[in-house]
PDB file of N, CA and C in Angstrom:
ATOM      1  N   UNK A   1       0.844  -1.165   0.000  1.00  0.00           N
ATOM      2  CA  UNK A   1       0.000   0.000   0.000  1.00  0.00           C
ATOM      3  C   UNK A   1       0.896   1.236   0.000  1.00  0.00           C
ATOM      4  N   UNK A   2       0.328   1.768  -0.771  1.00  0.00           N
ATOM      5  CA  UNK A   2       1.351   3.394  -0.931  1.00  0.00           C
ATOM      6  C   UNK A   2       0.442   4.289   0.201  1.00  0.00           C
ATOM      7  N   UNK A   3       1.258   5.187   0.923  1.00  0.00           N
ATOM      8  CA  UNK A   3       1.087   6.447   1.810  1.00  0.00           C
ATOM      9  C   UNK A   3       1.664   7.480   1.466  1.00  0.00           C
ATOM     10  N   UNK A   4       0.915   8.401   1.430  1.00  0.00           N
ATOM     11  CA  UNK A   4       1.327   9.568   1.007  1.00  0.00           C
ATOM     12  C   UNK A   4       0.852  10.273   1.901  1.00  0.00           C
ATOM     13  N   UNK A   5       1.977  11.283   2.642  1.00  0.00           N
ATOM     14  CA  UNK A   5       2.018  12.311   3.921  1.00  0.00           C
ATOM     15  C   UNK A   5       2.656  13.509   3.739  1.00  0.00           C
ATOM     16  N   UNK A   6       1.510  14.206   3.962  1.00  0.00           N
ATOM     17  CA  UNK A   6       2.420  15.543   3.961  1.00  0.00           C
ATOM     18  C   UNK A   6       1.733  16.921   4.500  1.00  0.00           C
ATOM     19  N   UNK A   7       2.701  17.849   4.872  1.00  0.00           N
ATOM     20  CA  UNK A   7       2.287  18.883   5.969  1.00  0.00           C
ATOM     21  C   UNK A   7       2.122  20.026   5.065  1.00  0.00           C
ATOM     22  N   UNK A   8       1.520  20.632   5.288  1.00  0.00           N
ATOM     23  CA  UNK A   8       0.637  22.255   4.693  1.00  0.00           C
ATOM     24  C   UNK A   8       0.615  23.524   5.713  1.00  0.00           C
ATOM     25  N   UNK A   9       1.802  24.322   5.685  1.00  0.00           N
ATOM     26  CA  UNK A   9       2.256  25.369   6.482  1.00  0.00           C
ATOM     27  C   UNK A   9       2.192  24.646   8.251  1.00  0.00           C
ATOM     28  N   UNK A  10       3.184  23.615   7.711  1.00  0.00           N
ATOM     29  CA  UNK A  10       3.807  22.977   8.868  1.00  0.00           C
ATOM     30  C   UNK A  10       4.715  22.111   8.741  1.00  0.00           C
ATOM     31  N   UNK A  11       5.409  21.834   9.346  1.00  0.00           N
ATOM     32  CA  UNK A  11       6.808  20.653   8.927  1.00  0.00           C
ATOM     33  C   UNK A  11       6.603  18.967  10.018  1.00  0.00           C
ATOM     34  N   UNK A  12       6.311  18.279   9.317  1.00  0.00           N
ATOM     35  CA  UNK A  12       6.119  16.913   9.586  1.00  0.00           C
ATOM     36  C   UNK A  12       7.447  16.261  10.626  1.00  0.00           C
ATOM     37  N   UNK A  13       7.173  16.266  11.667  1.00  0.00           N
ATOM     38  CA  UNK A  13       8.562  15.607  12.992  1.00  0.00           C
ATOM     39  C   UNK A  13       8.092  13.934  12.548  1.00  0.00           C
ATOM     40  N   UNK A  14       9.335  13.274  13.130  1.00  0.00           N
ATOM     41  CA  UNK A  14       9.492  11.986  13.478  1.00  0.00           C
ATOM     42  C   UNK A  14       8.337  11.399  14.347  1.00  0.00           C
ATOM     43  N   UNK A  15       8.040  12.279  14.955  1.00  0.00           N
ATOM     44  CA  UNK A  15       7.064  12.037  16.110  1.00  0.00           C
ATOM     45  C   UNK A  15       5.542  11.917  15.546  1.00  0.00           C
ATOM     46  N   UNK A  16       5.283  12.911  14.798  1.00  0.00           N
ATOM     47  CA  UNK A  16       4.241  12.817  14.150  1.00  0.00           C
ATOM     48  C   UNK A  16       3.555  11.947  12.918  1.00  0.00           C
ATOM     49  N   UNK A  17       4.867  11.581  12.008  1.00  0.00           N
ATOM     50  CA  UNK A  17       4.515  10.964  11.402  1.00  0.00           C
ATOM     51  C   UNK A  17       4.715   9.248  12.106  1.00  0.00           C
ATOM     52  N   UNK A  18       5.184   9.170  13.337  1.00  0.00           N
ATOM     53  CA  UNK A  18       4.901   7.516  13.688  1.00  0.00           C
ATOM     54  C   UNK A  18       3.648   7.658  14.256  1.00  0.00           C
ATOM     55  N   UNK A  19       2.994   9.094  14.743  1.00  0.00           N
ATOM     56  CA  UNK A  19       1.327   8.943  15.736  1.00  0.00           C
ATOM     57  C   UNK A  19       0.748   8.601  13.989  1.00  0.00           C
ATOM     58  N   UNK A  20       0.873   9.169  13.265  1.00  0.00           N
ATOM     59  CA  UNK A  20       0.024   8.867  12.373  1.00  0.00           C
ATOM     60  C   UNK A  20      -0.113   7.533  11.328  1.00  0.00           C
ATOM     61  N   UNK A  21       1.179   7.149  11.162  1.00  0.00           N
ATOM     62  CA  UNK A  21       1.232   5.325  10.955  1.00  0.00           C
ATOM     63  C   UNK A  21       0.812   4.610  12.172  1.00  0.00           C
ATOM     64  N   UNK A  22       0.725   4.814  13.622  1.00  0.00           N
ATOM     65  CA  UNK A  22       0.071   4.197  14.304  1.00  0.00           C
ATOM     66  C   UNK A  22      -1.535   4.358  14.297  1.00  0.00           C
ATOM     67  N   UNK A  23      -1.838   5.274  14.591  1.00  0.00           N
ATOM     68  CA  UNK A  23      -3.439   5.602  14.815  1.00  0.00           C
ATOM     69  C   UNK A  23      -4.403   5.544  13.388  1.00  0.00           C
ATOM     70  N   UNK A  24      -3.441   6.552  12.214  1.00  0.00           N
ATOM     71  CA  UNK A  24      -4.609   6.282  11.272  1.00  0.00           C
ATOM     72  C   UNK A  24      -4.183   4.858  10.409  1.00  0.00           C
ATOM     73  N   UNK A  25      -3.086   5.111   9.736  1.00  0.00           N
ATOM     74  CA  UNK A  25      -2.537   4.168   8.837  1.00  0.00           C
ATOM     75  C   UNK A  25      -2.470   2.525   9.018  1.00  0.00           C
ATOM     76  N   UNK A  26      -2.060   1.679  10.284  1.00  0.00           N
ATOM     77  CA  UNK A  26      -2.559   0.908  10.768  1.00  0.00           C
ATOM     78  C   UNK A  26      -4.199   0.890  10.995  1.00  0.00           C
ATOM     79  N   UNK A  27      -5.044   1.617  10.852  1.00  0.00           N
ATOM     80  CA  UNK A  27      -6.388   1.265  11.173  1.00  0.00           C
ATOM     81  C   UNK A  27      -7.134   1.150  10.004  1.00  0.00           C
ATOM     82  N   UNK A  28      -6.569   1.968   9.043  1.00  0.00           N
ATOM     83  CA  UNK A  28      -7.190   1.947   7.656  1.00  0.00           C
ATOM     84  C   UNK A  28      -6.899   0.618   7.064  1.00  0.00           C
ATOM     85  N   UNK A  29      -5.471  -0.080   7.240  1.00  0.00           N
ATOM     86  CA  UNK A  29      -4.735  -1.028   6.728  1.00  0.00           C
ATOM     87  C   UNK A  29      -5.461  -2.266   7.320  1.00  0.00           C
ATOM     88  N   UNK A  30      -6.395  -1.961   8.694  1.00  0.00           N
ATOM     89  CA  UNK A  30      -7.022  -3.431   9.546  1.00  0.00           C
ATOM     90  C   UNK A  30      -8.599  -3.627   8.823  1.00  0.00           C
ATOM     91  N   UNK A  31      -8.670  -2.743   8.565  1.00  0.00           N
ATOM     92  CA  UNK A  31      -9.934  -2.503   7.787  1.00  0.00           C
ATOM     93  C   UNK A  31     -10.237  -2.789   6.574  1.00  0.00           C
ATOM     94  N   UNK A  32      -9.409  -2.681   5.257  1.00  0.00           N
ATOM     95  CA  UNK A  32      -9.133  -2.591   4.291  1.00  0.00           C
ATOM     96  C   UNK A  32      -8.141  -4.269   3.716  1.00  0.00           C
ATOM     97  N   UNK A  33      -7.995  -5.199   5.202  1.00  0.00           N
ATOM     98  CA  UNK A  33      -6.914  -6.075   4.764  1.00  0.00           C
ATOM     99  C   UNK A  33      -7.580  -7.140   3.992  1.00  0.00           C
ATOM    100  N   UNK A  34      -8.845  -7.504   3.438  1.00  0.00           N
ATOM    101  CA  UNK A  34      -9.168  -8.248   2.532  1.00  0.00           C
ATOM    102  C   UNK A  34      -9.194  -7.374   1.394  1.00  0.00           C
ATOM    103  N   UNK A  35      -9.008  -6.555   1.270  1.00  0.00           N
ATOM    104  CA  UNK A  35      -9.483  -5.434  -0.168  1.00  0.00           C
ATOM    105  C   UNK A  35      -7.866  -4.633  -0.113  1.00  0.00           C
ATOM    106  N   UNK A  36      -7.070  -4.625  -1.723  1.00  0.00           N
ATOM    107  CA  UNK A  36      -6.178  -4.151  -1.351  1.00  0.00           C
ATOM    108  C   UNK A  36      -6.329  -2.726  -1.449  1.00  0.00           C
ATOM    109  N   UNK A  37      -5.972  -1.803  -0.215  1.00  0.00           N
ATOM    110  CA  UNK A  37      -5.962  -0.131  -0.267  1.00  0.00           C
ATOM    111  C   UNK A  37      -4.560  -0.102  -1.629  1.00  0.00           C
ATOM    112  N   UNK A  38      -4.668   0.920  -2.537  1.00  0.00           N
ATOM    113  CA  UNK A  38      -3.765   1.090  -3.696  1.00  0.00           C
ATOM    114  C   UNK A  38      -2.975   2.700  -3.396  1.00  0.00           C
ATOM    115  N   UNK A  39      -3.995   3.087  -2.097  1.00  0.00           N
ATOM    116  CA  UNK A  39      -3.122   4.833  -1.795  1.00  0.00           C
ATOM    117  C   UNK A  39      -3.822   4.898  -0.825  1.00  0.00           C
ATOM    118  N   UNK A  40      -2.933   5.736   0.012  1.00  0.00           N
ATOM    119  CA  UNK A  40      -3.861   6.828   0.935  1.00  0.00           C
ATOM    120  C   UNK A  40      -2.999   8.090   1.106  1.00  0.00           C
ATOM    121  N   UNK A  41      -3.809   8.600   0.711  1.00  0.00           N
ATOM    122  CA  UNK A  41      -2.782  10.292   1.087  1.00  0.00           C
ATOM    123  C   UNK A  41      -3.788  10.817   2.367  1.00  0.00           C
ATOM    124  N   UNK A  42      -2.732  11.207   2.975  1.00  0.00           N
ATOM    125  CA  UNK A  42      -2.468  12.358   3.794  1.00  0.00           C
ATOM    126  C   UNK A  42      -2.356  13.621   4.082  1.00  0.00           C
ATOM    127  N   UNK A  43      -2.888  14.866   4.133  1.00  0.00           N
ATOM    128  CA  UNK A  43      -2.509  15.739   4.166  1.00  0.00           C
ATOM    129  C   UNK A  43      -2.824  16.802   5.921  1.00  0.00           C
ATOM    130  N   UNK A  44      -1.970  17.502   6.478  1.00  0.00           N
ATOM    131  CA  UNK A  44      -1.632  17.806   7.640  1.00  0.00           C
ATOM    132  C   UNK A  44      -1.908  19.144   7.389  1.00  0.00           C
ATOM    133  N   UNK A  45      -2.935  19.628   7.905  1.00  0.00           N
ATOM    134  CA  UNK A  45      -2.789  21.274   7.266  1.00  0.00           C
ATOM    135  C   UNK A  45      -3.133  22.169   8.357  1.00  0.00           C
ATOM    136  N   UNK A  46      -2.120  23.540   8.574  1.00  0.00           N
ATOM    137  CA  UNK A  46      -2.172  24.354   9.425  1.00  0.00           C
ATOM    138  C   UNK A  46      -3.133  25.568   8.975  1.00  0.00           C
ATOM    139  N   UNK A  47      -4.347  25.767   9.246  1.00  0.00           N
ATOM    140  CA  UNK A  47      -5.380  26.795   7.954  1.00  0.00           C
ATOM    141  C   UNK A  47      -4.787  28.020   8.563  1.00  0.00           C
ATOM    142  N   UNK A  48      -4.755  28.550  10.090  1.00  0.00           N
ATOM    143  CA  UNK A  48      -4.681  29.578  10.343  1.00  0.00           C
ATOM    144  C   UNK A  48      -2.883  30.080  10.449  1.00  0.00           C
ATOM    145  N   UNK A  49      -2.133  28.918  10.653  1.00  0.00           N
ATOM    146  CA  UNK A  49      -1.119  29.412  10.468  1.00  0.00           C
ATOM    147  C   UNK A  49      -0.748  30.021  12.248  1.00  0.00           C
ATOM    148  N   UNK A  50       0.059  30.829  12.543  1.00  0.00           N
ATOM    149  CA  UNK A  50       0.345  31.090  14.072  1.00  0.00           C
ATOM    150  C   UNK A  50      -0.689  31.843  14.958  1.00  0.00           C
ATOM    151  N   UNK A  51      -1.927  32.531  13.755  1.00  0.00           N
ATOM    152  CA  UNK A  51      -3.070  32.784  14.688  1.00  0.00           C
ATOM    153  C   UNK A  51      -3.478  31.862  15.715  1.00  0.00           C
ATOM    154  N   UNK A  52      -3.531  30.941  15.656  1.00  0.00           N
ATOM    155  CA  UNK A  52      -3.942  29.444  16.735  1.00  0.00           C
ATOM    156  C   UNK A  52      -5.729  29.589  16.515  1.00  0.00           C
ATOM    157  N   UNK A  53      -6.301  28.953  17.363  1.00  0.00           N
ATOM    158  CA  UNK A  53      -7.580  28.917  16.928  1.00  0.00           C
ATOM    159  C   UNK A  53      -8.056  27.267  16.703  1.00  0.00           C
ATOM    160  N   UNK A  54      -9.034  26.583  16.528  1.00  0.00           N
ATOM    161  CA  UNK A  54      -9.224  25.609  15.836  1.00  0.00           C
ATOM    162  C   UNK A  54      -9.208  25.547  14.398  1.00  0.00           C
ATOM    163  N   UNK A  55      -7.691  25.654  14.170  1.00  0.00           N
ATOM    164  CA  UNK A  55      -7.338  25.600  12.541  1.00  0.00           C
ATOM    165  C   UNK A  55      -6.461  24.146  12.370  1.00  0.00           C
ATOM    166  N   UNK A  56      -6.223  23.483  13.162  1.00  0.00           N
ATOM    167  CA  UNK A  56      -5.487  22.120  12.782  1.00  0.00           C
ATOM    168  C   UNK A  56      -6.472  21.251  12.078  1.00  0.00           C
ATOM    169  N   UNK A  57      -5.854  20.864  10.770  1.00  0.00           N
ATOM    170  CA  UNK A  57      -6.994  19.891   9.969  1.00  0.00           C
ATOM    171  C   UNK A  57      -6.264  18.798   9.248  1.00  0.00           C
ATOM    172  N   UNK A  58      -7.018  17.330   9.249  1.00  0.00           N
ATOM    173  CA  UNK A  58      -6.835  15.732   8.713  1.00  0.00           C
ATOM    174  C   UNK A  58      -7.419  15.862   7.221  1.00  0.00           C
ATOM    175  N   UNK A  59      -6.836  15.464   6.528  1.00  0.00           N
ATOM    176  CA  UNK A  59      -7.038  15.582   5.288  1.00  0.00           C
ATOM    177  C   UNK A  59      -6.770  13.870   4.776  1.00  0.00           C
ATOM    178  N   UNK A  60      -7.985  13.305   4.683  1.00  0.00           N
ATOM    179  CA  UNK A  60      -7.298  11.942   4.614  1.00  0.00           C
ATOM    180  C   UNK A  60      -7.981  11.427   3.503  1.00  0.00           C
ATOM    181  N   UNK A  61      -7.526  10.857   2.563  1.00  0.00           N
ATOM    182  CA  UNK A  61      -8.005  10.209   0.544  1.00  0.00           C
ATOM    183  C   UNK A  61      -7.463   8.424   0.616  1.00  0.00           C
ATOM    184  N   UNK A  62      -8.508   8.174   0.668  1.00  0.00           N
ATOM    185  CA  UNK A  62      -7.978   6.211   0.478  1.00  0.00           C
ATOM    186  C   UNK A  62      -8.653   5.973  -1.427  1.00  0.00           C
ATOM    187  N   UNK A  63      -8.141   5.515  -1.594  1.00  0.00           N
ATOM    188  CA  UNK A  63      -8.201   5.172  -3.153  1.00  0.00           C
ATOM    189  C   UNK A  63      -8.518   3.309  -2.870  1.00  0.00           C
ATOM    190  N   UNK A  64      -9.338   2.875  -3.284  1.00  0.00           N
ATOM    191  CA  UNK A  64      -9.271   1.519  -3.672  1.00  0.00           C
ATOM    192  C   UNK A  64      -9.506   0.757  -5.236  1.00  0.00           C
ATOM    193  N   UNK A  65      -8.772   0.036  -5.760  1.00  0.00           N
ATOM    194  CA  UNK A  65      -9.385  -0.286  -7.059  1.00  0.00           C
ATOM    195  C   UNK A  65     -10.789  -0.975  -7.001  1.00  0.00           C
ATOM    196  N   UNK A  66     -11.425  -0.426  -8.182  1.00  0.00           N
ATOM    197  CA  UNK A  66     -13.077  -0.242  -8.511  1.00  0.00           C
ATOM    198  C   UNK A  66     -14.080   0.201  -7.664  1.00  0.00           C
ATOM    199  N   UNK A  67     -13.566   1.214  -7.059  1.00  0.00           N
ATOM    200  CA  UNK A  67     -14.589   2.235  -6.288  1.00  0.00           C
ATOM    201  C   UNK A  67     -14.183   3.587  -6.489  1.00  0.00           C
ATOM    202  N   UNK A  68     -15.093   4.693  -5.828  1.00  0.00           N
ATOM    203  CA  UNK A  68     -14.377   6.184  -6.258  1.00  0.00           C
ATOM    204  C   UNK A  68     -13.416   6.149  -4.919  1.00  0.00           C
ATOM    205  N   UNK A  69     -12.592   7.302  -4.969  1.00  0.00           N
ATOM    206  CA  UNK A  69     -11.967   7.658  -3.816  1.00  0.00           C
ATOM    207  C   UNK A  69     -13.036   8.489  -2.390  1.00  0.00           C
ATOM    208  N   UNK A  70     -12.628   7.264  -1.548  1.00  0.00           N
ATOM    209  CA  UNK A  70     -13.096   7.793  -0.277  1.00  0.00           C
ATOM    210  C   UNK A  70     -12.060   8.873   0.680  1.00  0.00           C
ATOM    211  N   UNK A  71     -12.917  10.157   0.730  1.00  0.00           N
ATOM    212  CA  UNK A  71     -12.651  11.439   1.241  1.00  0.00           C
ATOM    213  C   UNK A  71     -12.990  11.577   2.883  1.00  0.00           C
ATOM    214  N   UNK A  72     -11.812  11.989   3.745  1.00  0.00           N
ATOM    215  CA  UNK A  72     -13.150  12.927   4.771  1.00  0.00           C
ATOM    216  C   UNK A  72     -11.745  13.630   5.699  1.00  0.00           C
ATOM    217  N   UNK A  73     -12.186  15.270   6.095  1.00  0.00           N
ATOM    218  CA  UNK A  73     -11.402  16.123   6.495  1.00  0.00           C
ATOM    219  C   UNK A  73     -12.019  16.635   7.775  1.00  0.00           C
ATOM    220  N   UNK A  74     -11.286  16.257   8.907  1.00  0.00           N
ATOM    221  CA  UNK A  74     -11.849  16.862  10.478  1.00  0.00           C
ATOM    222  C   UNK A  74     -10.658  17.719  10.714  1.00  0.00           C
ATOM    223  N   UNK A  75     -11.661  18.827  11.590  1.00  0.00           N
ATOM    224  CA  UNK A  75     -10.668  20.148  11.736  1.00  0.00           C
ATOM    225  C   UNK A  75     -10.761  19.956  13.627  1.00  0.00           C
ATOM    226  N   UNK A  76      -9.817  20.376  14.267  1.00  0.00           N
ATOM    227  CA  UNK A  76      -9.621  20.436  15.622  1.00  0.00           C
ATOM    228  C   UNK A  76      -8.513  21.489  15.824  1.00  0.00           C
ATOM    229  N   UNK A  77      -8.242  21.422  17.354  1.00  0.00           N
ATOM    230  CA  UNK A  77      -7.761  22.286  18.088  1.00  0.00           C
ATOM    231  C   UNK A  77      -6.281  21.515  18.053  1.00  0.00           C
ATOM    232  N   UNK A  78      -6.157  20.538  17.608  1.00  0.00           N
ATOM    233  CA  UNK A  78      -4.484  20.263  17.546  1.00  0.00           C
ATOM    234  C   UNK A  78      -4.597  18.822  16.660  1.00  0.00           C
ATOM    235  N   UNK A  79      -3.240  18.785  15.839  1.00  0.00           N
ATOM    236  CA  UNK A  79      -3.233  17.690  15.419  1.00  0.00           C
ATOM    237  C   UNK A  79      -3.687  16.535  15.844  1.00  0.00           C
ATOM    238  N   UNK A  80      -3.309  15.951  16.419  1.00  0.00           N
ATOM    239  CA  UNK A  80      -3.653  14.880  17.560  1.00  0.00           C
ATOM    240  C   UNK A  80      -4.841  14.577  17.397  1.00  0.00           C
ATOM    241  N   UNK A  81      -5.790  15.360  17.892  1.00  0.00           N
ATOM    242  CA  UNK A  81      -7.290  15.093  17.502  1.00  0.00           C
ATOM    243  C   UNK A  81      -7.871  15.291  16.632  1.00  0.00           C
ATOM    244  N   UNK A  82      -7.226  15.486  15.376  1.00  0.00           N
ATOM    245  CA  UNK A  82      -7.612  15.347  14.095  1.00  0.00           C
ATOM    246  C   UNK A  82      -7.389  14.265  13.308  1.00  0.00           C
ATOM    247  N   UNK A  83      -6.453  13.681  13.461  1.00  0.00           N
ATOM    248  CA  UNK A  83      -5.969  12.744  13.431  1.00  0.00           C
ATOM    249  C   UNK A  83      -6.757  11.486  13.470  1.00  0.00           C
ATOM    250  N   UNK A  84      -7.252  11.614  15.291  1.00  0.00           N
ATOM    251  CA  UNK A  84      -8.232  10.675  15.318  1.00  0.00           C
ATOM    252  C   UNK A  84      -9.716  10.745  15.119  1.00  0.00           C
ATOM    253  N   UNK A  85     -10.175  12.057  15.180  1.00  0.00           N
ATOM    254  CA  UNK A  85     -11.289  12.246  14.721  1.00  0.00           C
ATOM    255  C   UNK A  85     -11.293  11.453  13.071  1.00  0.00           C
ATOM    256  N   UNK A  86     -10.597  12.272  12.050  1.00  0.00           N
ATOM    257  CA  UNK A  86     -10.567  11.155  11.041  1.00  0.00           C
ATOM    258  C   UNK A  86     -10.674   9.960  10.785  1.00  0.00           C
ATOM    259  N   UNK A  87      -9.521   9.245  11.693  1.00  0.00           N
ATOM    260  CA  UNK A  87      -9.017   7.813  11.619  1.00  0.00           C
ATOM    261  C   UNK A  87     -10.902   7.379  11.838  1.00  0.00           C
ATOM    262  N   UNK A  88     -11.626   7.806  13.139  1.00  0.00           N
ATOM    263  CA  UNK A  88     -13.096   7.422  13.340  1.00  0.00           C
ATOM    264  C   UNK A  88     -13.809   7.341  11.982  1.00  0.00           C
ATOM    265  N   UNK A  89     -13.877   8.546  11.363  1.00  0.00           N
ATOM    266  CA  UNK A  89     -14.732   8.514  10.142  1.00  0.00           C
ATOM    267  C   UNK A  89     -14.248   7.898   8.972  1.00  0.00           C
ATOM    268  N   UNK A  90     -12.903   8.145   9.017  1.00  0.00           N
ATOM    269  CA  UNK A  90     -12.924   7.041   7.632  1.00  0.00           C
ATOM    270  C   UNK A  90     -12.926   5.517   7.888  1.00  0.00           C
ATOM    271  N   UNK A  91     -12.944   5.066   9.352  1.00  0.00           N
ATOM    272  CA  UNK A  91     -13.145   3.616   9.264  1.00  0.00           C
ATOM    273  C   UNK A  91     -14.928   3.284   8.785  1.00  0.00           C
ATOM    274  N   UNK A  92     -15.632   4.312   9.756  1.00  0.00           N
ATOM    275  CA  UNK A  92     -16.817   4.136   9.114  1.00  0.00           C
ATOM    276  C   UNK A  92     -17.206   4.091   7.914  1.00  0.00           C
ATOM    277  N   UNK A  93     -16.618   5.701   7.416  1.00  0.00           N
ATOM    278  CA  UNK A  93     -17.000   5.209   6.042  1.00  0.00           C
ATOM    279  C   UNK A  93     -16.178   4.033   5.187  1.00  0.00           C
ATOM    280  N   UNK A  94     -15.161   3.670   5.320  1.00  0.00           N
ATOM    281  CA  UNK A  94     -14.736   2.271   5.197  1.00  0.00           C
ATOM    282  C   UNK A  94     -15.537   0.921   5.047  1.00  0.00           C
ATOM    283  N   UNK A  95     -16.475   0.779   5.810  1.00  0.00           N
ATOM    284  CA  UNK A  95     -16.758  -0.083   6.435  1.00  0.00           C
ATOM    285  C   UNK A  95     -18.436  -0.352   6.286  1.00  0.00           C
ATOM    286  N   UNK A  96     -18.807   0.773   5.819  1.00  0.00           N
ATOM    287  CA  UNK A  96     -19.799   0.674   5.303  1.00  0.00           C
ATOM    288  C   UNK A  96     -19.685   0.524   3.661  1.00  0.00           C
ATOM    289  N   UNK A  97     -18.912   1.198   2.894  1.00  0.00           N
ATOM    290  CA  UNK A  97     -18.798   1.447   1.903  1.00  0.00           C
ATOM    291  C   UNK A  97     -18.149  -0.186   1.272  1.00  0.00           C
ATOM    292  N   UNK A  98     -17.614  -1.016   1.696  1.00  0.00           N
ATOM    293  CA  UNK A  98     -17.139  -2.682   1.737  1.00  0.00           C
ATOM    294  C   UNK A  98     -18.314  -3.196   1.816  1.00  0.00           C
ATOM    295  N   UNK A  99     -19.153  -2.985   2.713  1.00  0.00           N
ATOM    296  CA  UNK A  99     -20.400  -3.705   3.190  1.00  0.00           C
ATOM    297  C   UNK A  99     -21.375  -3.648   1.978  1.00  0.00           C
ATOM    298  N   UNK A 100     -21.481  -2.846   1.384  1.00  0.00           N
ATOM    299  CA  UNK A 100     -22.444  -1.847   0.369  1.00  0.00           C
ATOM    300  C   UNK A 100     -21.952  -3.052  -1.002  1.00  0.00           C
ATOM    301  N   UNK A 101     -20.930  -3.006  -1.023  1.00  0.00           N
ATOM    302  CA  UNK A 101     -20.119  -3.523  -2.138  1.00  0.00           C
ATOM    303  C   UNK A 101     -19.976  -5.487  -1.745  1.00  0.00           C
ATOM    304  N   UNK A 102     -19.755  -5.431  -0.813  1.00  0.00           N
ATOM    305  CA  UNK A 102     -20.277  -7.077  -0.568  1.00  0.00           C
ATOM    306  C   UNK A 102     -21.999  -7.352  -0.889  1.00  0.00           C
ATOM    307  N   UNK A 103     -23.204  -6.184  -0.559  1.00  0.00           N
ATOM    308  CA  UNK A 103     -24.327  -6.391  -0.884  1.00  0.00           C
ATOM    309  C   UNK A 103     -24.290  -6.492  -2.136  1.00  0.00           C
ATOM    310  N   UNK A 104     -24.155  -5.719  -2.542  1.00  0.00           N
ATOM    311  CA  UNK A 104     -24.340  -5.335  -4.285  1.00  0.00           C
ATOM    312  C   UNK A 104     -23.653  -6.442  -4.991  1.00  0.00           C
ATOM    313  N   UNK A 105     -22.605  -7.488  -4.553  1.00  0.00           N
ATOM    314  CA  UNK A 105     -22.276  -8.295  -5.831  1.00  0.00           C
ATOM    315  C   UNK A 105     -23.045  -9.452  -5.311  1.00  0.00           C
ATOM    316  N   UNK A 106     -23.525  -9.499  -4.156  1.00  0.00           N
ATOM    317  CA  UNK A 106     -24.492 -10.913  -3.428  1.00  0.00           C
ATOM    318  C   UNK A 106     -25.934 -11.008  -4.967  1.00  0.00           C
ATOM    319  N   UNK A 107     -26.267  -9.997  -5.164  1.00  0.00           N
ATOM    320  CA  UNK A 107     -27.358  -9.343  -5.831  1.00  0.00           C
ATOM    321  C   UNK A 107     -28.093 -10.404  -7.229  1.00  0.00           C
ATOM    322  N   UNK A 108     -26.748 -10.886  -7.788  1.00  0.00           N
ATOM    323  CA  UNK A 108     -26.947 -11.502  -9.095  1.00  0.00           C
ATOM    324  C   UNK A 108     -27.598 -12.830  -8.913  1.00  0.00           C
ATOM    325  N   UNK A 109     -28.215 -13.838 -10.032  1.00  0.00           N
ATOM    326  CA  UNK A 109     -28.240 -15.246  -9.960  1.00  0.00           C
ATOM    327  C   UNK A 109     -27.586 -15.985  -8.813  1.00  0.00           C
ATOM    328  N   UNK A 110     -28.416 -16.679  -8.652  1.00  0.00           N
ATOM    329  CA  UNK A 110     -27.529 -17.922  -7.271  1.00  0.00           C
ATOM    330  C   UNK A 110     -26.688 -18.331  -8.668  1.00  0.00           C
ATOM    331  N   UNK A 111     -25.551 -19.324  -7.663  1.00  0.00           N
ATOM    332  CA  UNK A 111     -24.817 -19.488  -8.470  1.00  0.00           C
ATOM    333  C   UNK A 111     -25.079 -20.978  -9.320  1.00  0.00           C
ATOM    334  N   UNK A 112     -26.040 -21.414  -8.479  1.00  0.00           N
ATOM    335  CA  UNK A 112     -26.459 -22.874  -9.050  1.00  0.00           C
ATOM    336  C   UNK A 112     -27.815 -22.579  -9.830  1.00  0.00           C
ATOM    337  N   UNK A 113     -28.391 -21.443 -10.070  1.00  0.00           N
ATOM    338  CA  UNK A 113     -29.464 -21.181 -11.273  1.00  0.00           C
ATOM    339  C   UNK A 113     -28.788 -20.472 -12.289  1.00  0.00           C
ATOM    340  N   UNK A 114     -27.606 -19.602 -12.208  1.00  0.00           N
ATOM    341  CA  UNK A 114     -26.802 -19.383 -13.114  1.00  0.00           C
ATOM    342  C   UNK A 114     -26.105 -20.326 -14.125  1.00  0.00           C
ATOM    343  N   UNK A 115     -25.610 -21.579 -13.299  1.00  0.00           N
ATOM    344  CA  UNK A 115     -25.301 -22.715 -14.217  1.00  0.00           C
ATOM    345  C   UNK A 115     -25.886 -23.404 -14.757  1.00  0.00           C
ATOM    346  N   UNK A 116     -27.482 -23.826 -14.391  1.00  0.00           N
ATOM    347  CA  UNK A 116     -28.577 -24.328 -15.171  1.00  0.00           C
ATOM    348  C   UNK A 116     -28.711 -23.205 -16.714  1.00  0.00           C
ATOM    349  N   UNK A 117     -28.780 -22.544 -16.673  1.00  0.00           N
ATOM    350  CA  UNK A 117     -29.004 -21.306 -17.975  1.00  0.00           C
ATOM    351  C   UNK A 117     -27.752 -21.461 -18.773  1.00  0.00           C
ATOM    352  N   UNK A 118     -28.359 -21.860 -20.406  1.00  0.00           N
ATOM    353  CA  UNK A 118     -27.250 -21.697 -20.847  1.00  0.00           C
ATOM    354  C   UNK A 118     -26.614 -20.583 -21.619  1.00  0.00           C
ATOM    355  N   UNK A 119     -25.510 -20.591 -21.740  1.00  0.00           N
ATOM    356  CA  UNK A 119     -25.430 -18.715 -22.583  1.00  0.00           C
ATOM    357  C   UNK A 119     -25.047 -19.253 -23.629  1.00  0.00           C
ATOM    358  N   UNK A 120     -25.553 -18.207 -25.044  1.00  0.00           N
ATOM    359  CA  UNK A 120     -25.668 -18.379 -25.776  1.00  0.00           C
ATOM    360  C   UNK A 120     -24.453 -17.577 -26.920  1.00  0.00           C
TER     361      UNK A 120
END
């Protein structure tokens, strides 16, 4: 699986990028381990810059082959909890969005009235 990380009027520490292979990247990867993830980018973004404020924001894109790219961006009061606020929503939407896609191919012919029919 490719990761792609990177900081937006901020500089990415050692420290940060192992909270974030632990918390999000491992969780996306536990989620995703029957289906191969093909990307996930990352993006770390400081909106306000040294004003402070709740401007720390998760910018997180999982790509899987034959689906669209699943999106979702939580803003907080410090990295940290953006981080995991994300990691929360994109497992959901993860996890529903697999589920959706296990319904939908259940959908067709059983597989033993499919083989009675012959194609022509």
């Amino acid at each position: 699986m490719k990761v792609l990380m990177r900081g937006v009027h901020l500089s990415l520490t050692d420290g940060l990028k192992a909270y974030v292979q632990e918390h999000l990247v491992a969780h996306i990867e536990r989620v995703c381990e029957d289906h191969e993830a093909s990307e996930i980018d990352i993006s770390l973004v400081d909106v306000n810059g040294p004003k402070g404020g709740v401007d720390k924001e998760c910018r997180v894109t999982v790509r899987l082959p034959g689906l669209s790219a699943l999106h979702v961006t939580e803003r907080a009061e410090t990295l940290h909890q953006a981080i995991d606020a994300s990691r929360d929503r994109m497992e959901t939407t993860l996890k529903r969005t697999l589920e959706r896609r296990r319904d939908l191919s259940n959908l067709g012919l059983p597989q033993d009235v499919a083989s009675r029919n012959p194609t022509y």
